[in-house]
PDB file of N, CA and C in Angstrom:
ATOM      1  N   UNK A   1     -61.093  32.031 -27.905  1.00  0.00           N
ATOM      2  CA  UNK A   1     -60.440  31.870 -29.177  1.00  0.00           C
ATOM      3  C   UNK A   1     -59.019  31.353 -28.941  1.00  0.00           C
ATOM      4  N   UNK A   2     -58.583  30.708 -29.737  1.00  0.00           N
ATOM      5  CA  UNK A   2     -57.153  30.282 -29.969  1.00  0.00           C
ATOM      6  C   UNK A   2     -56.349  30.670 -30.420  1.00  0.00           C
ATOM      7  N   UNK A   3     -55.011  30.968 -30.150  1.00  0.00           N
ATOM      8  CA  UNK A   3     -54.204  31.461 -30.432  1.00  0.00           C
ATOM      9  C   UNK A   3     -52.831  30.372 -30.611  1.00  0.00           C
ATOM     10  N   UNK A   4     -51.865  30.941 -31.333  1.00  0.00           N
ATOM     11  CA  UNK A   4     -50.547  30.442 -31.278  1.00  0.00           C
ATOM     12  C   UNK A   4     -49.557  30.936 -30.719  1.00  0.00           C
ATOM     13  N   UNK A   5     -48.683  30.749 -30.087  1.00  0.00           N
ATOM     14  CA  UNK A   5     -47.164  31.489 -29.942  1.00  0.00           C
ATOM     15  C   UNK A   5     -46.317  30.997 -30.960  1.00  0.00           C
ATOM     16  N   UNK A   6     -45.749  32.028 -31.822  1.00  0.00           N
ATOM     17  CA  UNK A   6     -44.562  31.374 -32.748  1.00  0.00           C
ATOM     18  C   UNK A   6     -43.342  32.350 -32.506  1.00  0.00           C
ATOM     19  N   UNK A   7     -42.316  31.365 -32.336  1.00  0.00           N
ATOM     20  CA  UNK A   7     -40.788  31.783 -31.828  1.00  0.00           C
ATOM     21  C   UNK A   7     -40.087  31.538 -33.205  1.00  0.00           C
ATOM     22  N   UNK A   8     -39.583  32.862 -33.551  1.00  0.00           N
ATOM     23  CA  UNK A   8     -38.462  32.614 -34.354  1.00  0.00           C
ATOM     24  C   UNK A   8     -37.174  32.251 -34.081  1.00  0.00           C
ATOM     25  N   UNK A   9     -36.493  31.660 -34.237  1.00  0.00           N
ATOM     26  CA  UNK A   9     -34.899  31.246 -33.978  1.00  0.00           C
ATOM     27  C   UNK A   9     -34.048  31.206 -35.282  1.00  0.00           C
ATOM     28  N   UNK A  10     -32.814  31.782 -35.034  1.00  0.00           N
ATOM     29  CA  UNK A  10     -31.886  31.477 -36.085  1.00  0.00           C
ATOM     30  C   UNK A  10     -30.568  31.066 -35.461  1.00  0.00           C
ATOM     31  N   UNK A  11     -29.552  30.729 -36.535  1.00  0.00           N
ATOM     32  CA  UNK A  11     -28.431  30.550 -36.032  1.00  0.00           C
ATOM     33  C   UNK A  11     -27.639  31.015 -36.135  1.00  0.00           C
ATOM     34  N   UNK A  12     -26.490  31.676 -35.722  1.00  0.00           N
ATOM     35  CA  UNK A  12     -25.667  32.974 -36.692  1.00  0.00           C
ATOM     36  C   UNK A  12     -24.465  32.410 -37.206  1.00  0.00           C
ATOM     37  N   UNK A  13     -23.646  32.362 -37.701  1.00  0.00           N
ATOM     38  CA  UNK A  13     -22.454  32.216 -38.760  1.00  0.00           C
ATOM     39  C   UNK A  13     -21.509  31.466 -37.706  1.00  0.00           C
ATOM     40  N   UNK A  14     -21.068  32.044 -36.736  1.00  0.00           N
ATOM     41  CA  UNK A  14     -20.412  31.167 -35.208  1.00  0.00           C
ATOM     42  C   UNK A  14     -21.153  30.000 -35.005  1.00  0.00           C
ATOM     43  N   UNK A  15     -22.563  29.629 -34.668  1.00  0.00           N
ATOM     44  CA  UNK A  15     -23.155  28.529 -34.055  1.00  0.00           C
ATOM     45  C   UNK A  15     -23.757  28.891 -33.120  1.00  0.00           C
ATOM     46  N   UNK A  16     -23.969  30.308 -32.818  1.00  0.00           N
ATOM     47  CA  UNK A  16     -24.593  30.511 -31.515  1.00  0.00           C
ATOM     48  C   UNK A  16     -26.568  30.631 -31.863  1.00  0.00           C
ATOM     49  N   UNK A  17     -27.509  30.111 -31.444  1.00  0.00           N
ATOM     50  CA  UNK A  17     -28.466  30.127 -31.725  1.00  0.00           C
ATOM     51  C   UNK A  17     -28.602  31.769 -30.995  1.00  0.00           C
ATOM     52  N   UNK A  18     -29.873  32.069 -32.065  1.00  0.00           N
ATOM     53  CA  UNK A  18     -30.787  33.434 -31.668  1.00  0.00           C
ATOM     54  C   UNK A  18     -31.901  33.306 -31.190  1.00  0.00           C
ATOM     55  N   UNK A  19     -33.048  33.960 -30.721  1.00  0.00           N
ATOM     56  CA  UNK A  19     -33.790  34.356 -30.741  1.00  0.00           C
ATOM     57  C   UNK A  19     -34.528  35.425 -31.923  1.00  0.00           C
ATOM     58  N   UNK A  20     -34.939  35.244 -32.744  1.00  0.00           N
ATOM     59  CA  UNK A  20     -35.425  36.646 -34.110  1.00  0.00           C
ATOM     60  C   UNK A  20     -36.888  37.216 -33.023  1.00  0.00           C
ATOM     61  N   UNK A  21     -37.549  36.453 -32.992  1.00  0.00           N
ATOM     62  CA  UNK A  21     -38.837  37.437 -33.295  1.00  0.00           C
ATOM     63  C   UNK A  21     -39.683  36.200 -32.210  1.00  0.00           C
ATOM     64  N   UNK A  22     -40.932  36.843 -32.156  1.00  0.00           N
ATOM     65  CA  UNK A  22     -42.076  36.244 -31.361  1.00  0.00           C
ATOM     66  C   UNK A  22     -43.458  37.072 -31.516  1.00  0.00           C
ATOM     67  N   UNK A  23     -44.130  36.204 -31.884  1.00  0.00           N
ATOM     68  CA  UNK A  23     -45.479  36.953 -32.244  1.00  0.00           C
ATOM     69  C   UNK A  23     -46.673  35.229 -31.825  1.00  0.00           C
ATOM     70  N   UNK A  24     -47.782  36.726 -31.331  1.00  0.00           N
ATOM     71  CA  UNK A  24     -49.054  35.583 -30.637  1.00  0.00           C
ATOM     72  C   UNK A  24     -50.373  36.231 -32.053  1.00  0.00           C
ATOM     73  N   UNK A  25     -50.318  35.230 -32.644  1.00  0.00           N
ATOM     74  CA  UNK A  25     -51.849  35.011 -33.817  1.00  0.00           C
ATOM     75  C   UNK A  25     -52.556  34.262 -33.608  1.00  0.00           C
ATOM     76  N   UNK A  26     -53.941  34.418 -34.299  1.00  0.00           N
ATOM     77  CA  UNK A  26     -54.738  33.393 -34.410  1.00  0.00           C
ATOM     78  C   UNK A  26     -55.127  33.105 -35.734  1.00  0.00           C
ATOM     79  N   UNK A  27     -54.107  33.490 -36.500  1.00  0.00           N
ATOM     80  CA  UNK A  27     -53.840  33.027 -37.881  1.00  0.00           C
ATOM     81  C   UNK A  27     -52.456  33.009 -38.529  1.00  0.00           C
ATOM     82  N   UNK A  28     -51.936  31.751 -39.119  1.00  0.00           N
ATOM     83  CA  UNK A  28     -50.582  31.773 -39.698  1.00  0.00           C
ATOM     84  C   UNK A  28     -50.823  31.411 -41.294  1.00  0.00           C
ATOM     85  N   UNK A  29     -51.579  32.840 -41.685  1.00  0.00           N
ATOM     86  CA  UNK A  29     -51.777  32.240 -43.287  1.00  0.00           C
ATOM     87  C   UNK A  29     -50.415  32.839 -43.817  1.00  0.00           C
ATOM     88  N   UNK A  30     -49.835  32.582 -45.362  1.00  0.00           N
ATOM     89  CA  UNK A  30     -48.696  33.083 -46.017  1.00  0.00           C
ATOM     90  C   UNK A  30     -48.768  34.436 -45.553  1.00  0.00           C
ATOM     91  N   UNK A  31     -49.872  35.293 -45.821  1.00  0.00           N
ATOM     92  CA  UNK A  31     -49.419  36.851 -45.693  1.00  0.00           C
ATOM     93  C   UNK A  31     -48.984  37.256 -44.341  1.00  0.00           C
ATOM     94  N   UNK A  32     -49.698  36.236 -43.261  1.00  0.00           N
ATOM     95  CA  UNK A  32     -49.004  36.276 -41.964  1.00  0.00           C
ATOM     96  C   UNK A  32     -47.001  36.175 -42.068  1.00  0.00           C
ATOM     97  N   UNK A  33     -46.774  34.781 -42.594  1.00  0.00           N
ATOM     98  CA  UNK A  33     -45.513  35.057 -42.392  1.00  0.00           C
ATOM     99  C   UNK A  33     -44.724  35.637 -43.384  1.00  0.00           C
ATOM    100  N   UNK A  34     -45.364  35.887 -44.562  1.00  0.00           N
ATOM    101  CA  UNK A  34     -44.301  36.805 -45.392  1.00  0.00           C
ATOM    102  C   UNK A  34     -44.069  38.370 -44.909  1.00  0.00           C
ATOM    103  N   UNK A  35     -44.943  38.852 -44.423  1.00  0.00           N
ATOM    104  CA  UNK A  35     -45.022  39.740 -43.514  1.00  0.00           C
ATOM    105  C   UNK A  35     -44.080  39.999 -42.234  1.00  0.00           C
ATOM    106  N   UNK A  36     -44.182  38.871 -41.516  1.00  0.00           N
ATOM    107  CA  UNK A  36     -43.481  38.251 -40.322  1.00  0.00           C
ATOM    108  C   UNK A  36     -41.620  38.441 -40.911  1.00  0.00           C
ATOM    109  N   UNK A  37     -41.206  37.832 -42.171  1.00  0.00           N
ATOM    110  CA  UNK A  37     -40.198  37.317 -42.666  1.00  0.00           C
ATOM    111  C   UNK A  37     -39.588  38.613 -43.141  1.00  0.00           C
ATOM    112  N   UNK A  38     -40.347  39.733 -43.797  1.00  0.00           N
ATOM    113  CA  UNK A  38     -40.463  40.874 -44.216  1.00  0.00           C
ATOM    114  C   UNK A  38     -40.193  41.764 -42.879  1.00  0.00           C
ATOM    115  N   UNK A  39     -40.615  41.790 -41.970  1.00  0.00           N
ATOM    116  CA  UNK A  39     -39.955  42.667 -40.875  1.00  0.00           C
ATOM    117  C   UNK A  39     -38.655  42.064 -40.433  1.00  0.00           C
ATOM    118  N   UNK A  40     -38.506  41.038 -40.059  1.00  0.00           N
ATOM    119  CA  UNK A  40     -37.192  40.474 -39.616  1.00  0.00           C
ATOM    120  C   UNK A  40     -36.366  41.081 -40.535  1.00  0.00           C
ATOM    121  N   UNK A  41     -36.608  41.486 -41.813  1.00  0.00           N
ATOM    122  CA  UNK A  41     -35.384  41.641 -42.832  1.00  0.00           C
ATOM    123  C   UNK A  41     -35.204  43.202 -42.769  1.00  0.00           C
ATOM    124  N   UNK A  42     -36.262  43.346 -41.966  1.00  0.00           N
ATOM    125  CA  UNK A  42     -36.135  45.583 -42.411  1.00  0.00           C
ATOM    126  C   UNK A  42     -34.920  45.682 -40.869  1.00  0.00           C
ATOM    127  N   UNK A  43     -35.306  44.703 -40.065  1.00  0.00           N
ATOM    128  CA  UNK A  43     -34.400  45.072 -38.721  1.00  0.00           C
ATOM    129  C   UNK A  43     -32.872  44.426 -39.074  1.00  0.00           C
ATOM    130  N   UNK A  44     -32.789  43.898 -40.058  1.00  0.00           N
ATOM    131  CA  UNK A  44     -31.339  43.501 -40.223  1.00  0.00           C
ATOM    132  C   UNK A  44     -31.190  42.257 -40.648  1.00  0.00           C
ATOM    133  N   UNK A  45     -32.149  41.259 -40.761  1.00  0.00           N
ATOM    134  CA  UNK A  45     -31.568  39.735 -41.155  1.00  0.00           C
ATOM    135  C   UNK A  45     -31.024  39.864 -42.588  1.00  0.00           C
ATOM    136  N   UNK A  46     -29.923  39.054 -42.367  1.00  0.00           N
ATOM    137  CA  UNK A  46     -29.702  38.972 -44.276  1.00  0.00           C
ATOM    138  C   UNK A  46     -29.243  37.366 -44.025  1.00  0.00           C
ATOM    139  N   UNK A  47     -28.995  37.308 -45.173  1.00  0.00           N
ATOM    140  CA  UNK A  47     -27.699  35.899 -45.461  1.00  0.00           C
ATOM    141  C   UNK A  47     -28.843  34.795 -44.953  1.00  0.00           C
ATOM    142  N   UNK A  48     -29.789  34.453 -44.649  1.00  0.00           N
ATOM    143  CA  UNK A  48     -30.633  33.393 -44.931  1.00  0.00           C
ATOM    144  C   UNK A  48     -30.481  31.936 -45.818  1.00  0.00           C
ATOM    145  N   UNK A  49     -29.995  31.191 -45.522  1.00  0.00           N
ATOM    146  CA  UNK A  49     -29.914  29.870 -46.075  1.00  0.00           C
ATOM    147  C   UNK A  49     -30.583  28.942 -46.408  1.00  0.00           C
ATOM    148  N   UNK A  50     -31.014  28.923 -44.598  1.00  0.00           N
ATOM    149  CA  UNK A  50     -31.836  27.577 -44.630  1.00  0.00           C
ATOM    150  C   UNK A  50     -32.814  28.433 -43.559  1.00  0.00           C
ATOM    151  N   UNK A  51     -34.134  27.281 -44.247  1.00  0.00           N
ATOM    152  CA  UNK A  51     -35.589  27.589 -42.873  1.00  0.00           C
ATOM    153  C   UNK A  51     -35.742  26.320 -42.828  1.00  0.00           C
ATOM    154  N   UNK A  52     -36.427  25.780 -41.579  1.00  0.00           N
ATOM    155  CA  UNK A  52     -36.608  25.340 -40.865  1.00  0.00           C
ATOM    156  C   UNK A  52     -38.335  25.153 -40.479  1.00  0.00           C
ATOM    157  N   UNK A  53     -38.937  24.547 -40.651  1.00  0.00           N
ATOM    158  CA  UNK A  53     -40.210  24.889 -40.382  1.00  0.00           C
ATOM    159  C   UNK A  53     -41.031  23.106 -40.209  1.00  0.00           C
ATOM    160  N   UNK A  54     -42.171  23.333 -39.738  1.00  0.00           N
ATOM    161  CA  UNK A  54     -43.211  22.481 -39.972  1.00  0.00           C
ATOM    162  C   UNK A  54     -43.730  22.223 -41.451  1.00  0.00           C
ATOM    163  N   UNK A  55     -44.562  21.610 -41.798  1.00  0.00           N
ATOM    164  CA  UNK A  55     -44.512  21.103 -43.392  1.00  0.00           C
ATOM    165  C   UNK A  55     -45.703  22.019 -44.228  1.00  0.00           C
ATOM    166  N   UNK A  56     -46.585  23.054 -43.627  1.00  0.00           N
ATOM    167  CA  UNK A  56     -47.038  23.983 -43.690  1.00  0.00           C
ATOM    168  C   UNK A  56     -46.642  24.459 -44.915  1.00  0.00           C
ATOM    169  N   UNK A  57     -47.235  24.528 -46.411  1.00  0.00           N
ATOM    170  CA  UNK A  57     -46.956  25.168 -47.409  1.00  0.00           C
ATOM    171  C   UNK A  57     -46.969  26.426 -47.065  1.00  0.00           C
ATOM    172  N   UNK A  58     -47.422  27.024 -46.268  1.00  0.00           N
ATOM    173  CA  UNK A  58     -48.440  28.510 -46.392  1.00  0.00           C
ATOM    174  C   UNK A  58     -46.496  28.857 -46.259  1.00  0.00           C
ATOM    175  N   UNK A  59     -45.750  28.599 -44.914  1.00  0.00           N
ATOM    176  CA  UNK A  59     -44.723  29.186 -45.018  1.00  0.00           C
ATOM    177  C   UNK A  59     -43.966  28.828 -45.826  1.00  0.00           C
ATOM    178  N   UNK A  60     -44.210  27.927 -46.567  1.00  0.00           N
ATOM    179  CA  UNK A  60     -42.573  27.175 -47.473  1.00  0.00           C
ATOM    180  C   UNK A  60     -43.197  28.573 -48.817  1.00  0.00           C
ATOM    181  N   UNK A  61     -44.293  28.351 -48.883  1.00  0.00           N
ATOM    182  CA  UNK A  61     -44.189  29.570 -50.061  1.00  0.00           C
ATOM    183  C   UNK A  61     -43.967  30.850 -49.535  1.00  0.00           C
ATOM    184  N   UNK A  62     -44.191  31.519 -48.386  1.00  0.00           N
ATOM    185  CA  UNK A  62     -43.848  32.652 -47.758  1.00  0.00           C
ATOM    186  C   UNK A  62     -42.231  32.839 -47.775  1.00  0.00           C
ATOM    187  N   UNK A  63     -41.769  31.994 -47.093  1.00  0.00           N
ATOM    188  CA  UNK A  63     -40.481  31.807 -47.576  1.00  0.00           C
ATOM    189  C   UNK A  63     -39.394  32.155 -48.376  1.00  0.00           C
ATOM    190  N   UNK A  64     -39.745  31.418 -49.292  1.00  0.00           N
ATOM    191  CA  UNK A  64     -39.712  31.098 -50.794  1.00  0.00           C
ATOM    192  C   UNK A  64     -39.579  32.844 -51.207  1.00  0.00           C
ATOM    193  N   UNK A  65     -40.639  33.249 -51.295  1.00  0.00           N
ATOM    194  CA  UNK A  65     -41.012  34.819 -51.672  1.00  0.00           C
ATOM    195  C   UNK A  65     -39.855  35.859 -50.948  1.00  0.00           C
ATOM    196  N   UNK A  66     -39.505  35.145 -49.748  1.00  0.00           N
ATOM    197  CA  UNK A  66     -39.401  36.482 -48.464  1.00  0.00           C
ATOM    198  C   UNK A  66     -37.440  36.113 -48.935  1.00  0.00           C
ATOM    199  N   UNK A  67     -37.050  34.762 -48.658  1.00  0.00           N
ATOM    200  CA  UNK A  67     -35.838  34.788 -48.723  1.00  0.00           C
ATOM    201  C   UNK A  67     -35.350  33.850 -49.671  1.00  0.00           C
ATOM    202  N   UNK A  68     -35.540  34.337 -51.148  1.00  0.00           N
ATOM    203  CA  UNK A  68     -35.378  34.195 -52.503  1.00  0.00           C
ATOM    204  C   UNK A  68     -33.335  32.999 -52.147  1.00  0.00           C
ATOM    205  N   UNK A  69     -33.509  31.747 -53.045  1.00  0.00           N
ATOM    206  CA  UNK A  69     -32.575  31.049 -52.692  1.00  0.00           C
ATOM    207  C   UNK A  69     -32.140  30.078 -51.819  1.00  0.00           C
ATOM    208  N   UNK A  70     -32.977  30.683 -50.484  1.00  0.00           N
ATOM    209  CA  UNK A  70     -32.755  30.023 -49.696  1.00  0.00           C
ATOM    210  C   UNK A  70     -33.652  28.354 -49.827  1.00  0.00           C
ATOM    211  N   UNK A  71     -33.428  27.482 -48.953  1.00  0.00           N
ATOM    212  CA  UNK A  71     -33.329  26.192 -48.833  1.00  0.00           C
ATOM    213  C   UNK A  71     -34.047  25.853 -47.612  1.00  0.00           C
ATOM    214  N   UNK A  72     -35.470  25.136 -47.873  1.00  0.00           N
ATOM    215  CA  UNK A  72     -36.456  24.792 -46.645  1.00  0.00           C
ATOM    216  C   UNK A  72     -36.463  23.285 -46.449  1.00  0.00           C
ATOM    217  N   UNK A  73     -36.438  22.752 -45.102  1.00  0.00           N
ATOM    218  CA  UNK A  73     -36.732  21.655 -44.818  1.00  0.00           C
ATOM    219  C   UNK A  73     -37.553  21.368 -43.325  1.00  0.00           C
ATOM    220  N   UNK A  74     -38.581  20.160 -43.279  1.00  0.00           N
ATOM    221  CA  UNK A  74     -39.221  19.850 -42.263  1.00  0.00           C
ATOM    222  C   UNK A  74     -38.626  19.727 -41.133  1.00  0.00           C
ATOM    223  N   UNK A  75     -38.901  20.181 -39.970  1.00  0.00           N
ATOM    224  CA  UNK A  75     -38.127  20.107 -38.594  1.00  0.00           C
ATOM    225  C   UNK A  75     -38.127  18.518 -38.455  1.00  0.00           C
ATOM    226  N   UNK A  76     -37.355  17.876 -37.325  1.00  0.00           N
ATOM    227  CA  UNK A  76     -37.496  16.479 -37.171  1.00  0.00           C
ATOM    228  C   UNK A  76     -38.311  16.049 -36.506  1.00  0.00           C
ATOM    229  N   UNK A  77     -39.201  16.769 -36.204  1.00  0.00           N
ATOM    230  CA  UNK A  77     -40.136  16.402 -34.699  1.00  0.00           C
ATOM    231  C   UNK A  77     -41.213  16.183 -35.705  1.00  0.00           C
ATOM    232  N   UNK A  78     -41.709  17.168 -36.749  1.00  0.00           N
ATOM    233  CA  UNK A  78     -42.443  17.198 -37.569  1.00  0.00           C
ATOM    234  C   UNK A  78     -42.634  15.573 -38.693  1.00  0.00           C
ATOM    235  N   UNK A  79     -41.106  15.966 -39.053  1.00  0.00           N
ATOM    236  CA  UNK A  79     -41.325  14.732 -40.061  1.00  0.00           C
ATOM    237  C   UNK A  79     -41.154  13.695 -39.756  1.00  0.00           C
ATOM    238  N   UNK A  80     -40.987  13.330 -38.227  1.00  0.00           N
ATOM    239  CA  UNK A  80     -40.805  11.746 -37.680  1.00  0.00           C
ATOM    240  C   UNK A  80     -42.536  11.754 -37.466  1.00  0.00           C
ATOM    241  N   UNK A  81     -42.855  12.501 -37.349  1.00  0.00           N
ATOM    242  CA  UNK A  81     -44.677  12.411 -37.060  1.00  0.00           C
ATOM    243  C   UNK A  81     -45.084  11.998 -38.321  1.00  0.00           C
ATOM    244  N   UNK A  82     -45.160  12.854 -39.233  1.00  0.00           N
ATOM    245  CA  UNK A  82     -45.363  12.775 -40.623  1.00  0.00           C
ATOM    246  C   UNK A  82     -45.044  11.112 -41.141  1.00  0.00           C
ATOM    247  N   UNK A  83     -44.017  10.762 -40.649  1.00  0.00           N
ATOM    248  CA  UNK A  83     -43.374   9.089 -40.974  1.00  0.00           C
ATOM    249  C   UNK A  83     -44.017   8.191 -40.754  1.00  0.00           C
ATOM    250  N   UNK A  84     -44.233   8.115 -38.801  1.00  0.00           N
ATOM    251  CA  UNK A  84     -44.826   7.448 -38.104  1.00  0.00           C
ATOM    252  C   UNK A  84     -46.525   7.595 -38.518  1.00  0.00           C
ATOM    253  N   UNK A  85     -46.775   8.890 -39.147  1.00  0.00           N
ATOM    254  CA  UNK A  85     -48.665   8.515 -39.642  1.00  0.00           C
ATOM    255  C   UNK A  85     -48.838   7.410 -40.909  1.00  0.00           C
ATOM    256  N   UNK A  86     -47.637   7.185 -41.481  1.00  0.00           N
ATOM    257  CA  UNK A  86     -47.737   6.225 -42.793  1.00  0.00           C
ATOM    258  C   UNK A  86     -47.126   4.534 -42.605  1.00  0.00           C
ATOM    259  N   UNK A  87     -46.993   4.607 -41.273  1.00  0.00           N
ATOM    260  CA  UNK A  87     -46.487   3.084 -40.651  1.00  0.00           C
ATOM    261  C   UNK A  87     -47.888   2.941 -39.875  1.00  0.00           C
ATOM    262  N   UNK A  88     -48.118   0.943 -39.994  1.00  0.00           N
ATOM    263  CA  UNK A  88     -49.131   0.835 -39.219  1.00  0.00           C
ATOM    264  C   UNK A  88     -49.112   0.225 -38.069  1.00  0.00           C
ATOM    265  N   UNK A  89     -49.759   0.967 -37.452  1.00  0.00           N
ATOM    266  CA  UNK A  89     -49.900   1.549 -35.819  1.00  0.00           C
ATOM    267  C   UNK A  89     -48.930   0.056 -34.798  1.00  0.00           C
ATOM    268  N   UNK A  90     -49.413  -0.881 -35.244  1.00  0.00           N
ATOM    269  CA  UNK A  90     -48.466  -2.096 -34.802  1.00  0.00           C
ATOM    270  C   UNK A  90     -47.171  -2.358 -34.977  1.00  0.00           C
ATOM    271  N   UNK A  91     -46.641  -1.116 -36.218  1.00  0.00           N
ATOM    272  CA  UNK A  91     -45.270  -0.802 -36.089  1.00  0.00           C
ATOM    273  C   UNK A  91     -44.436   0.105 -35.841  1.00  0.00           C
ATOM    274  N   UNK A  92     -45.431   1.013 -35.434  1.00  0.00           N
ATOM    275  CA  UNK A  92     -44.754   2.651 -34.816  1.00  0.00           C
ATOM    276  C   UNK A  92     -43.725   2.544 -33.821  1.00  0.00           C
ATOM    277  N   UNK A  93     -43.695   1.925 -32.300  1.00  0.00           N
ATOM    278  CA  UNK A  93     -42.703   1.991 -31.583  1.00  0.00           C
ATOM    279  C   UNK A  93     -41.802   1.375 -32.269  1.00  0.00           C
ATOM    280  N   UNK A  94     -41.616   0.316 -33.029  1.00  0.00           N
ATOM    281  CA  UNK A  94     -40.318  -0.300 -33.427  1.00  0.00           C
ATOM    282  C   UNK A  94     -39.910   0.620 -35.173  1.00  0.00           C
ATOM    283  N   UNK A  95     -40.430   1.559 -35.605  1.00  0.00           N
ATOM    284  CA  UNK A  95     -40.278   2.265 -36.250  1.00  0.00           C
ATOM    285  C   UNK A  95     -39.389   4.020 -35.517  1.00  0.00           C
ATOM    286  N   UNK A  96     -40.105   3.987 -34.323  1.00  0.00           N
ATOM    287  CA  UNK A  96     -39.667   5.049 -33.636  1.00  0.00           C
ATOM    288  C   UNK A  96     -38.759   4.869 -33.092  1.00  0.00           C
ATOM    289  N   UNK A  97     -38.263   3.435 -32.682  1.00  0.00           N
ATOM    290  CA  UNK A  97     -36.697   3.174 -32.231  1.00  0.00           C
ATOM    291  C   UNK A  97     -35.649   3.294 -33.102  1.00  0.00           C
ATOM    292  N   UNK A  98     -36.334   2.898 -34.200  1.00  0.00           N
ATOM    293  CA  UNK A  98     -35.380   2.776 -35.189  1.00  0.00           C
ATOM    294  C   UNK A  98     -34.490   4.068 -35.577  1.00  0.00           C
ATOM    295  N   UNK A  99     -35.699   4.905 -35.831  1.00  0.00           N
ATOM    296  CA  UNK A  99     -35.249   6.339 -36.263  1.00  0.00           C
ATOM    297  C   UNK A  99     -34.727   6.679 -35.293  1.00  0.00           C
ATOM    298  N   UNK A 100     -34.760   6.796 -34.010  1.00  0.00           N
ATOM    299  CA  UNK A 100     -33.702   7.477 -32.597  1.00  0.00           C
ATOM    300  C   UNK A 100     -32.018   6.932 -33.012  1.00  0.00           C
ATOM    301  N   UNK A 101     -31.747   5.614 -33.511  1.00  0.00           N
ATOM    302  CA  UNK A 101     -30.821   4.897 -34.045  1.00  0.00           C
ATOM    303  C   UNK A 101     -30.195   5.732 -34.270  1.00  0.00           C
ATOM    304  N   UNK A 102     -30.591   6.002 -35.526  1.00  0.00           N
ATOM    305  CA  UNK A 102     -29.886   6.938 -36.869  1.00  0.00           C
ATOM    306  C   UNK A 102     -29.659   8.726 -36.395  1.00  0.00           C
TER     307      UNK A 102
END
């Protein structure tokens, strides 16, 4: 069976990146991470801004639920993929240079 590793990371108010949490599933449905988002907050997270995620509704609505206000957007690794699937294929590397540009 398959599994995932998912690493939480945050950033704290200084700039210093964290480590939050780490958990191995073989399911990341919403109740997985509202759950997930829901313990991080009983051990102390507050002040939540921004998430960070893959384009995965399941978490943008988990989210959404878990840290009311806050502000979600696609990682870049994600949404240069996401980009590059809607360019055709004869223009991906000169599409993928482009975006390194910017």
């Amino acid at each position: 069976m398959n599994k995932a590793l998912l690493v939480i990371a945050g950033v704290r108010a200084d700039g210093c990146g964290e480590i939050l949490g780490a958990r191995i599933t073989d399911c990341e449905n919403e109740e997985f991470w509202f759950g997930l988002f829901e313990e991080l907050k009983e051990r102390g997270l507050t002040g939540v801004t921004l998430i960070v995620s893959d384009g995965h509704a399941r978490i943008q609505r988990a989210a959404e639920t878990a840290f009311l206000g806050a502000s979600w957007q696609m990682c870049s690794v994600h949404c240069t993929g996401a980009f590059l699937r809607n360019i055709p294929r004869k223009r991906q590397k000169e599409a993928a240079e482009s975006l390194k540009e910017t």
